[in-house]
C-alpha atoms as a PDB file:
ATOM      1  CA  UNK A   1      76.109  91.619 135.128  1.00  0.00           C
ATOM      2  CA  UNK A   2      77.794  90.191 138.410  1.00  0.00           C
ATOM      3  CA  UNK A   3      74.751  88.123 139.173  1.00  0.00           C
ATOM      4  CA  UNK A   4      74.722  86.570 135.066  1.00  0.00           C
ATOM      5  CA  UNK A   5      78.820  86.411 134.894  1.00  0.00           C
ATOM      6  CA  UNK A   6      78.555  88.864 132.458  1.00  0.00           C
ATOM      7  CA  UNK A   7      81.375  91.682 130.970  1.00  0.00           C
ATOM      8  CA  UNK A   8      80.733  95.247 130.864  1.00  0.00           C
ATOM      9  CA  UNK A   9      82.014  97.712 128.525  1.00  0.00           C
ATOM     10  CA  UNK A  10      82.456 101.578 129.852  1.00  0.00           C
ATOM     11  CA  UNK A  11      80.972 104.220 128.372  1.00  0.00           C
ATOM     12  CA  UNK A  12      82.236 106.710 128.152  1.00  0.00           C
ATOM     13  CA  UNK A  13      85.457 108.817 130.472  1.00  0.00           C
ATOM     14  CA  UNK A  14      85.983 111.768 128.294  1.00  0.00           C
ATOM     15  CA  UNK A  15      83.183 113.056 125.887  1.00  0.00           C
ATOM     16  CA  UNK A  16      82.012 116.953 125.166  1.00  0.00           C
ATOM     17  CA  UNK A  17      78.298 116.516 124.842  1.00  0.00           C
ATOM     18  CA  UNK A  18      77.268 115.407 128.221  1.00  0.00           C
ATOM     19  CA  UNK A  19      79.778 116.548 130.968  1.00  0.00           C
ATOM     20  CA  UNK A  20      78.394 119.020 133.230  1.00  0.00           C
ATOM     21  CA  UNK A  21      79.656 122.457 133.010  1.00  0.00           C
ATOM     22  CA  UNK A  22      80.569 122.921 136.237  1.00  0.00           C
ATOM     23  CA  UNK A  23      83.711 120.623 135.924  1.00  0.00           C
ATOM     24  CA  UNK A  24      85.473 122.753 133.805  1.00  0.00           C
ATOM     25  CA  UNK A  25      85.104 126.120 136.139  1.00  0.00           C
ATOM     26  CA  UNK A  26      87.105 127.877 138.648  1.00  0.00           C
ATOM     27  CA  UNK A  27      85.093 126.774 142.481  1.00  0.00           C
ATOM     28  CA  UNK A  28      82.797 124.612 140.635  1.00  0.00           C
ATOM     29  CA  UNK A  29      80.227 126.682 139.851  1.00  0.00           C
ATOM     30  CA  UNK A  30      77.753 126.921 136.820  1.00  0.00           C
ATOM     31  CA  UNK A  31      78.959 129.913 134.876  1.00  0.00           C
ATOM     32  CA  UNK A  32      82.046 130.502 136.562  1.00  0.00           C
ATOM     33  CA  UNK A  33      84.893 130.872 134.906  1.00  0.00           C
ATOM     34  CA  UNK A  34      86.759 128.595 133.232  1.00  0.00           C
ATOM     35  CA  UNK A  35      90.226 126.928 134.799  1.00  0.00           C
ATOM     36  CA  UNK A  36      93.111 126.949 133.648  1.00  0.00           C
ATOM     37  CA  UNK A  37      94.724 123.843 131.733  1.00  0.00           C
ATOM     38  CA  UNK A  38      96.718 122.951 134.359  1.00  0.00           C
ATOM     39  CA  UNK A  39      94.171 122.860 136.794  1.00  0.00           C
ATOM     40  CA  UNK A  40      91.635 120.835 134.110  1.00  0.00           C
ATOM     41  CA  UNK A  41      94.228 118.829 133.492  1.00  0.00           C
ATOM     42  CA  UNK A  42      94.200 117.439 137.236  1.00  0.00           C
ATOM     43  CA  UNK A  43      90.703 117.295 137.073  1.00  0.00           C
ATOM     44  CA  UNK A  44      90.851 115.134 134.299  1.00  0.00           C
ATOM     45  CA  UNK A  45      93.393 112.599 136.230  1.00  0.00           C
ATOM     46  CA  UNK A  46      91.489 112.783 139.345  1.00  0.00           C
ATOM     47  CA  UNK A  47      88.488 111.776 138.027  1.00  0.00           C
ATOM     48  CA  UNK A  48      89.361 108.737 135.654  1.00  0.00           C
ATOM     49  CA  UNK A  49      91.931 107.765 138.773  1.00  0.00           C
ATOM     50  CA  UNK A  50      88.851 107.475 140.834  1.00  0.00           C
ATOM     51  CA  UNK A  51      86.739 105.832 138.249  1.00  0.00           C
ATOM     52  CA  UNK A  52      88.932 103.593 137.148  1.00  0.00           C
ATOM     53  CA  UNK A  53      90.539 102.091 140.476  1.00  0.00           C
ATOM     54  CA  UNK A  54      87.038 102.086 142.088  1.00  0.00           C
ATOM     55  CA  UNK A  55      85.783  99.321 139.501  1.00  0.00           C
ATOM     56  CA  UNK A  56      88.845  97.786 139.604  1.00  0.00           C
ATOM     57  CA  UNK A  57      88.864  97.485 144.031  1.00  0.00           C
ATOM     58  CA  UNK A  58      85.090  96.792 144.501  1.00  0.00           C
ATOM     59  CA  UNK A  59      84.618  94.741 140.986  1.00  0.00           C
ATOM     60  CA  UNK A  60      87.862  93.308 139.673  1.00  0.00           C
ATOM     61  CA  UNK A  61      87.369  91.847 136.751  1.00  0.00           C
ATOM     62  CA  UNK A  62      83.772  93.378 135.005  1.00  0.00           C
ATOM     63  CA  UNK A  63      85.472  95.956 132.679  1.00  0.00           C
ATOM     64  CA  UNK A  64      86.703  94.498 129.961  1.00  0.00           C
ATOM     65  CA  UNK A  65      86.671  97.605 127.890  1.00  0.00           C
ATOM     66  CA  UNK A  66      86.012 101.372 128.306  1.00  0.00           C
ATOM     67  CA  UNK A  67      85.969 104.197 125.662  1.00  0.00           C
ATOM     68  CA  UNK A  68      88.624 106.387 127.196  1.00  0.00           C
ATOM     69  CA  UNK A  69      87.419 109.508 125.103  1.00  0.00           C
ATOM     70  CA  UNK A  70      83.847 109.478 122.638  1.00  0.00           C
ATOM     71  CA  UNK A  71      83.163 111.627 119.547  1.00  0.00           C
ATOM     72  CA  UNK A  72      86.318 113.650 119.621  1.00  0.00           C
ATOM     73  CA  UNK A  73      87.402 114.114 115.639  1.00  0.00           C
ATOM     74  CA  UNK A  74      84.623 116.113 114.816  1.00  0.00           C
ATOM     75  CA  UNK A  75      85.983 119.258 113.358  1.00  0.00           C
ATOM     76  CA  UNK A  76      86.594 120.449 109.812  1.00  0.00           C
ATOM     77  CA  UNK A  77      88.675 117.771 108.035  1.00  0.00           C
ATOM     78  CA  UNK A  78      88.084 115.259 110.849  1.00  0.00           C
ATOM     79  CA  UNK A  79      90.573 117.733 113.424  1.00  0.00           C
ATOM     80  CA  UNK A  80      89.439 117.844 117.219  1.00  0.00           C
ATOM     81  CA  UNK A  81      86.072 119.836 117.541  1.00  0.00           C
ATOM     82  CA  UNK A  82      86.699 122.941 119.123  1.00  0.00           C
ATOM     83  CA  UNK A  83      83.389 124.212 119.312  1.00  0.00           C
ATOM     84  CA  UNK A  84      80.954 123.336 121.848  1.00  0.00           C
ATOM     85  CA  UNK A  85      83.688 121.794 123.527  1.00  0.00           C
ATOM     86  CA  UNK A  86      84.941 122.223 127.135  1.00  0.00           C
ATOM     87  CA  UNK A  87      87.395 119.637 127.518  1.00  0.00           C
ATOM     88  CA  UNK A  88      88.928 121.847 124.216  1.00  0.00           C
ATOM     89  CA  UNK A  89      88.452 125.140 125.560  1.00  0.00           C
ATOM     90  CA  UNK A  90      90.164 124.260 128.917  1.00  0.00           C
ATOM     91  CA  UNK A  91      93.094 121.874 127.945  1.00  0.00           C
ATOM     92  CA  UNK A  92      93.225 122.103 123.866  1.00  0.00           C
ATOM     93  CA  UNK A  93      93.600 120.045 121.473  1.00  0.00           C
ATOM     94  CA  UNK A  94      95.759 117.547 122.561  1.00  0.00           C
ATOM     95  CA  UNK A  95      92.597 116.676 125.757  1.00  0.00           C
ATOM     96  CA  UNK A  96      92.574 113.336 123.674  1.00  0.00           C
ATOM     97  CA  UNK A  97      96.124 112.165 124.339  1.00  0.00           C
ATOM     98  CA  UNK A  98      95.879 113.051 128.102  1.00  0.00           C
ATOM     99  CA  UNK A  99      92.870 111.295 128.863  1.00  0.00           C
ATOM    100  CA  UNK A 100      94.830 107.822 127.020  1.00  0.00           C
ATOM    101  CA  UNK A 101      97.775 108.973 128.970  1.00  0.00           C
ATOM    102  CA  UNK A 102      95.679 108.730 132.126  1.00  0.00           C
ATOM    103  CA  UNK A 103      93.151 105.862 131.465  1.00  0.00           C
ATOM    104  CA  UNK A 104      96.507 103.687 130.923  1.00  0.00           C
ATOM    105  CA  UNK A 105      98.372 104.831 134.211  1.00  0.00           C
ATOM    106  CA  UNK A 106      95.409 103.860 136.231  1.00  0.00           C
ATOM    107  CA  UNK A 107      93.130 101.380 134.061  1.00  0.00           C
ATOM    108  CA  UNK A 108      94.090  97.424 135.101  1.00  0.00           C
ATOM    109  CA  UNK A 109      95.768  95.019 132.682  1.00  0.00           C
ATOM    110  CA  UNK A 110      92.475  93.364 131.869  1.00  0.00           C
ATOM    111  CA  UNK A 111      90.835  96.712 130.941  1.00  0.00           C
ATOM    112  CA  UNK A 112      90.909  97.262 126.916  1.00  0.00           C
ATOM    113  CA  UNK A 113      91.260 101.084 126.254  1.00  0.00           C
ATOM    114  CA  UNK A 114      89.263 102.415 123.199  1.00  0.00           C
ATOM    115  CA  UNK A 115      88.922 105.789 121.407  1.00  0.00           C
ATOM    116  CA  UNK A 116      84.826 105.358 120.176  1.00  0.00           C
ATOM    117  CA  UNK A 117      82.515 107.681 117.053  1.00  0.00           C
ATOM    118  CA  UNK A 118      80.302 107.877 114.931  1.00  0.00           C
ATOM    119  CA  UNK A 119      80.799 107.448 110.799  1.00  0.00           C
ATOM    120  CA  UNK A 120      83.762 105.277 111.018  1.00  0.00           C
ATOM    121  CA  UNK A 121      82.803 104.278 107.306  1.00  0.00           C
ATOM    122  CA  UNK A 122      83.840 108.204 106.369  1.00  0.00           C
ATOM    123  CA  UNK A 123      87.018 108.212 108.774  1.00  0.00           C
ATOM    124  CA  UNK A 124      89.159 105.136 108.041  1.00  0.00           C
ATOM    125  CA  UNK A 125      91.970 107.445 106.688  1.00  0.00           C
ATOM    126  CA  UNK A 126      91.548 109.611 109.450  1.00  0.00           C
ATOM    127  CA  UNK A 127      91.596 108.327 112.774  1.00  0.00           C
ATOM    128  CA  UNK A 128      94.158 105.975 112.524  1.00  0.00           C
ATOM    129  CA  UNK A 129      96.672 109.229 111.759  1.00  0.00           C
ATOM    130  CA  UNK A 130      94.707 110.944 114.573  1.00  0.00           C
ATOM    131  CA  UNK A 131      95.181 108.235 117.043  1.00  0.00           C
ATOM    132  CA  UNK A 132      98.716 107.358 115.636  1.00  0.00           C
ATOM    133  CA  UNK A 133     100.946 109.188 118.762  1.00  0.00           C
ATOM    134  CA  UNK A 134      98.723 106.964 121.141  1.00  0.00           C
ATOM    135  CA  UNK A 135      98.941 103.614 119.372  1.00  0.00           C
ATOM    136  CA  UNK A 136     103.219 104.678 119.379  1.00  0.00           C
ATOM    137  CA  UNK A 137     102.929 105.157 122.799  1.00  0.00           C
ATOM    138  CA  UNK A 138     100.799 101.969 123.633  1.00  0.00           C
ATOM    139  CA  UNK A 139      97.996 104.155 125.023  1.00  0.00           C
ATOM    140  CA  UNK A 140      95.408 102.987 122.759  1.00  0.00           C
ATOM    141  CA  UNK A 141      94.035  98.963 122.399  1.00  0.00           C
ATOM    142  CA  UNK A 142      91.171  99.632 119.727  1.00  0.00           C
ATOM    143  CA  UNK A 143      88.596 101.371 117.882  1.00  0.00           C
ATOM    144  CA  UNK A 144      84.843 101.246 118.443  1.00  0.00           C
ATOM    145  CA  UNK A 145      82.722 101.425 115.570  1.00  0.00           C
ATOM    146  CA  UNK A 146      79.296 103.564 116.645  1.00  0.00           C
ATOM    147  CA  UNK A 147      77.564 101.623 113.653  1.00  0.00           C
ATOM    148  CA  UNK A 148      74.295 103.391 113.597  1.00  0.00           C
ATOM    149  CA  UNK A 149      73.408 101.958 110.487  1.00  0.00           C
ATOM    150  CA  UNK A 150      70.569 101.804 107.839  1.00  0.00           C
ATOM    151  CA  UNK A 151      69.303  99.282 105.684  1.00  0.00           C
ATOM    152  CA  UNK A 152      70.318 101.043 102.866  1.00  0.00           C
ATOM    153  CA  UNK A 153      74.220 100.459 103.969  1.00  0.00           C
ATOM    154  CA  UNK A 154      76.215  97.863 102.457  1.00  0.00           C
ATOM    155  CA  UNK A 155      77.691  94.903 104.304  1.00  0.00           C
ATOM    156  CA  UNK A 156      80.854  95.107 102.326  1.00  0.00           C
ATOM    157  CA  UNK A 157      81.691  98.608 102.898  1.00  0.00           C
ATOM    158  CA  UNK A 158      81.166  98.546 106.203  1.00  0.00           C
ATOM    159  CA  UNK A 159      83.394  94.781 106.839  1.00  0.00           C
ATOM    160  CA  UNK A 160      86.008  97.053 104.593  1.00  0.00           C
ATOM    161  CA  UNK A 161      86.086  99.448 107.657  1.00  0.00           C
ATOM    162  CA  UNK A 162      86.741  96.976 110.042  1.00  0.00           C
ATOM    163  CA  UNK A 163      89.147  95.286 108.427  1.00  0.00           C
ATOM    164  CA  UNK A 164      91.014  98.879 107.886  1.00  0.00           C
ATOM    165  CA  UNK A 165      91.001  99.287 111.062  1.00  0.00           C
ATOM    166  CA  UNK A 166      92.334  96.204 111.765  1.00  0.00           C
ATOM    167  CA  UNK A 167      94.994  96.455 109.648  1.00  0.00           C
ATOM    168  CA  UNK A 168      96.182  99.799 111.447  1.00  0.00           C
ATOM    169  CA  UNK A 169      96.664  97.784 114.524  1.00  0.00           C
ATOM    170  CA  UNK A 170      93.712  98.356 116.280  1.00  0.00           C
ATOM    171  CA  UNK A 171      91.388  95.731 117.620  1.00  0.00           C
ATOM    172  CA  UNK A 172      87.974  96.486 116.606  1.00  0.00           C
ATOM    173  CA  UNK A 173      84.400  96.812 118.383  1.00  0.00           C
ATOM    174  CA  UNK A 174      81.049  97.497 117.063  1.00  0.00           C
ATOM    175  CA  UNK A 175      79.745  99.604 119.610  1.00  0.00           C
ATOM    176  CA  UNK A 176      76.526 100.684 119.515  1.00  0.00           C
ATOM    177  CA  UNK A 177      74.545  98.595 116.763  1.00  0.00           C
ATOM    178  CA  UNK A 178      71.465  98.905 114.935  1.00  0.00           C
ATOM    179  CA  UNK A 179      70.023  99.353 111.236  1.00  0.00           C
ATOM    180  CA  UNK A 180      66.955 101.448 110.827  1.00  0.00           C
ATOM    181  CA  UNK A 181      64.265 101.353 108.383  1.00  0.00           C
ATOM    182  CA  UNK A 182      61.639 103.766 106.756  1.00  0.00           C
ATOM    183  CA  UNK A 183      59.026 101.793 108.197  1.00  0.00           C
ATOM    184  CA  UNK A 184      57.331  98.381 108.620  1.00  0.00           C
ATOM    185  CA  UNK A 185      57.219  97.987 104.887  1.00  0.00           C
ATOM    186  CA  UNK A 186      58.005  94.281 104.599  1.00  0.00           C
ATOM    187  CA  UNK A 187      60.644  94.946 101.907  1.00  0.00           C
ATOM    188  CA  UNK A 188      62.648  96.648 104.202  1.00  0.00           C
ATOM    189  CA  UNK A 189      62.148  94.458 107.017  1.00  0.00           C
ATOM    190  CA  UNK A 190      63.897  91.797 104.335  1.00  0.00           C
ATOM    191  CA  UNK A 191      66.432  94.484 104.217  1.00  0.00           C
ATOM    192  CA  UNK A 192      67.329  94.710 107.887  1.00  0.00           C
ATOM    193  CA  UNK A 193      67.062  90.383 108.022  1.00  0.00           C
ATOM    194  CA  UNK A 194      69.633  90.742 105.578  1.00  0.00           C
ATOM    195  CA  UNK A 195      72.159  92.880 106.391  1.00  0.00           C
ATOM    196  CA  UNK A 196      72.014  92.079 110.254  1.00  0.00           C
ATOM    197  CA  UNK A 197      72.716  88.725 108.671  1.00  0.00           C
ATOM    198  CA  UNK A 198      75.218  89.543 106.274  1.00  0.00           C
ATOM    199  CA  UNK A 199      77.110  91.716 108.930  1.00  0.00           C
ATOM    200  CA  UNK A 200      77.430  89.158 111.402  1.00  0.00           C
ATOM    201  CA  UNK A 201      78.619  86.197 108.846  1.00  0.00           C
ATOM    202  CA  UNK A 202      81.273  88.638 107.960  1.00  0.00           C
ATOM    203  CA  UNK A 203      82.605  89.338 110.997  1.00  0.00           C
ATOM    204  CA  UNK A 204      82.654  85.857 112.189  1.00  0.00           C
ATOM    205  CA  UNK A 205      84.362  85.263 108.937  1.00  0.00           C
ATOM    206  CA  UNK A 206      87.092  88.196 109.868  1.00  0.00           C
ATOM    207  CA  UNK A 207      87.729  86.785 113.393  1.00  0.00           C
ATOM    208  CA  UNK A 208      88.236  83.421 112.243  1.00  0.00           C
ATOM    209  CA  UNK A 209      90.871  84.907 109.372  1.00  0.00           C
ATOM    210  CA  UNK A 210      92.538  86.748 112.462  1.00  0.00           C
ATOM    211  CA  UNK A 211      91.093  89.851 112.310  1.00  0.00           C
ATOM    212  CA  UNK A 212      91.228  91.358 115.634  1.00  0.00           C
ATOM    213  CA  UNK A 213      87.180  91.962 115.957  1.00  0.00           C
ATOM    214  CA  UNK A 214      86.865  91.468 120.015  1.00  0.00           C
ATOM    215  CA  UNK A 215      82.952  92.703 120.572  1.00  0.00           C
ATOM    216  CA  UNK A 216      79.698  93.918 119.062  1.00  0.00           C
ATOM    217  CA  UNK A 217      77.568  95.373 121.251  1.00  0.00           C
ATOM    218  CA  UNK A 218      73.804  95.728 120.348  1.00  0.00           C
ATOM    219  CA  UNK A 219      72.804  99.438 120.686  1.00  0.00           C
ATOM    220  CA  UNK A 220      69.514  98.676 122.758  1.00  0.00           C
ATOM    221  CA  UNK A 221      66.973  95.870 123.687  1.00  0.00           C
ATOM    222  CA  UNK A 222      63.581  96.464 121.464  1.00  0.00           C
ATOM    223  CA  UNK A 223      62.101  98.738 119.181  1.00  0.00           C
ATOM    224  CA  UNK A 224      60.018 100.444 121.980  1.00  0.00           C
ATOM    225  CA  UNK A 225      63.702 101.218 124.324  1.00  0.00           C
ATOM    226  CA  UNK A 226      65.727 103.295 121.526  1.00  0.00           C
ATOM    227  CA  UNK A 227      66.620 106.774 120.645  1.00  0.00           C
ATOM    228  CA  UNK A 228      65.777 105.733 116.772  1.00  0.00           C
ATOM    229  CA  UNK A 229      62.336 106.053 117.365  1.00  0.00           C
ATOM    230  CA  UNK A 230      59.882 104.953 114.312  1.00  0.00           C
ATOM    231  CA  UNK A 231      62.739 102.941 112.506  1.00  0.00           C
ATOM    232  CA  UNK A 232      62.476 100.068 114.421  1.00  0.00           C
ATOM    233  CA  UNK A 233      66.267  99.023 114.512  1.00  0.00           C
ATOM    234  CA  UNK A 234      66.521  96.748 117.000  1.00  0.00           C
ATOM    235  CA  UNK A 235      66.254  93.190 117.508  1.00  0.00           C
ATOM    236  CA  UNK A 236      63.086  92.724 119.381  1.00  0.00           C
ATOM    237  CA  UNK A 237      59.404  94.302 118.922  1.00  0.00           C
ATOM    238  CA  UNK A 238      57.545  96.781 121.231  1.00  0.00           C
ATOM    239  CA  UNK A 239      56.130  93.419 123.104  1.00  0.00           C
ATOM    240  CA  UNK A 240      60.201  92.054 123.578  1.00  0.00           C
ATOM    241  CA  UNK A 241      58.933  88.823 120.800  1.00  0.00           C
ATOM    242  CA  UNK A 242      62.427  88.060 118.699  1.00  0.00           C
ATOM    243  CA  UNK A 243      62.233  90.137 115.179  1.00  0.00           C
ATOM    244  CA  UNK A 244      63.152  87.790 112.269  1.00  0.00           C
ATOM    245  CA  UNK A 245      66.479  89.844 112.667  1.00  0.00           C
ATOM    246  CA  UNK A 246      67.389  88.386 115.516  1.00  0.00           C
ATOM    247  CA  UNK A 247      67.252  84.878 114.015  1.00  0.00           C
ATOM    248  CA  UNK A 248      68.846  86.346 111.254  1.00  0.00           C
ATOM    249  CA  UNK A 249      72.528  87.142 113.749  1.00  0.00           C
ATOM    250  CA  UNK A 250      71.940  83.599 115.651  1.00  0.00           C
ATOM    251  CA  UNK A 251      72.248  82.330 111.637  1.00  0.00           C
ATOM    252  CA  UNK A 252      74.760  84.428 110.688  1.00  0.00           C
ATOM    253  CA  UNK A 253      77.293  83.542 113.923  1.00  0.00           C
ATOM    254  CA  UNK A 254      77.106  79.535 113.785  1.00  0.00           C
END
């Protein structure tokens, strides 16, 4: 990125699935048990302190946005998961509005703070009431969009996301991109060239109406380098040769 003058976005400070367990217990140790909240709470503030002022002293200027917490309003009527959960089972369920409390105290000016999840298109009424205490407080700049999408979505319903979003006060990010298919059939492969193209016209037709749509990052390089494995959602082949998608976001951004 430094070498190509390139931004980076964070991923991710706060996020159930993948922090080790040993952060959450008493000495550090796997299985231990678990701290109290005050103590997690520290831990929490240490360690997106030191994350957060390290980029900023040895690379001022890279981050230009980090998802503060990831995948948090999972729980029965889109509430904070509580199971499977450390950061909930240590702190509770206000872990989101500490780590925004945190991430703003020591995240620089230039660094855009973002709550980030997956099937925004089923939670436009409910994270902007979730998030609502943070966007009062100014903790909160935006919402990223996960949009792991298929080719059986609809451009429209998913530009009427954004702009809800929008609306709410939030800038918006697409955050981890792609739109699977079945298969090579070439009707879907017209499907994907289509709504990659569809997606992208919109959205430069949003920004230019003063939507506040500030990134879209592509969820992966080619076909062969992605977690959707056999759906071939990206926007190069296996042999890194542009897919007709590709051509299909450079038409839909002039």
């Amino acid at each position: 990125a430094l070498d190509n003058g390139q931004k980076i976005r964070f991923h991710t400070l706060v996020w159930q699935n993948q922090t080790t367990e040993w952060l959450f217990t008493e000495d550090y140790t796997v299985g231990g048990p678990l701290v109290s909240r005050e103590v997690m709470l520290q831990r929490m503030e240490n360690f997106i302190r030191q994350v957060l002022t390290y980029f900023d002293e040895n690379y001022p200027g890279l981050i230009y946005a980090v998802d503060v917490v990831n995948e948090a309003f999972n729980g029965p009527g889109g509430s904070v998961q509580t199971t499977n959960n450390r950061w909930y089972d240590t702190i509770g369920e206000d872990y989101v509005y500490y780590a925004f409390l945190y991430a703003r105290r020591y995240a620089a000016d230039y660094m855009k703070l973002f709550y980030n999840d997956y099937n925004c298109l089923q939670k436009t009424n409910k994270l902007p009431v979730n998030l609502q205490q943070l966007k009062d407080e100014g903790l909160i700049d935006g919402i990223g969009m996960q949009s792991h999408f298929s080719v059986n979505n609809n451009a429209i319903e998913i530009l009427m996301a954004v702009k809800t979003f929008c609306k709410a006060g939030y800038e918006v990010q697409m955050t981890e991109l792609d739109i699977g298919m079945e298969n090579k059939n070439p009707w879907y492969w017209k499907k994907q060239v289509a709504l990659y193209k569809e997606l992208f016209e919109g959205l430069v037709e949003l920004k230019e109406e003063g939507y506040p749509i500030t990134g879209v990052t592509v969820w992966g390089l080619s076909d062969t380098l992605t977690w959707r494995g056999g759906e071939y959602p990206l926007l190069f082949n296996t042999d890194l040769t542009p897919k007709d998608a590709y051509y299909a976001v450079l038409e839909g951004v002039k």
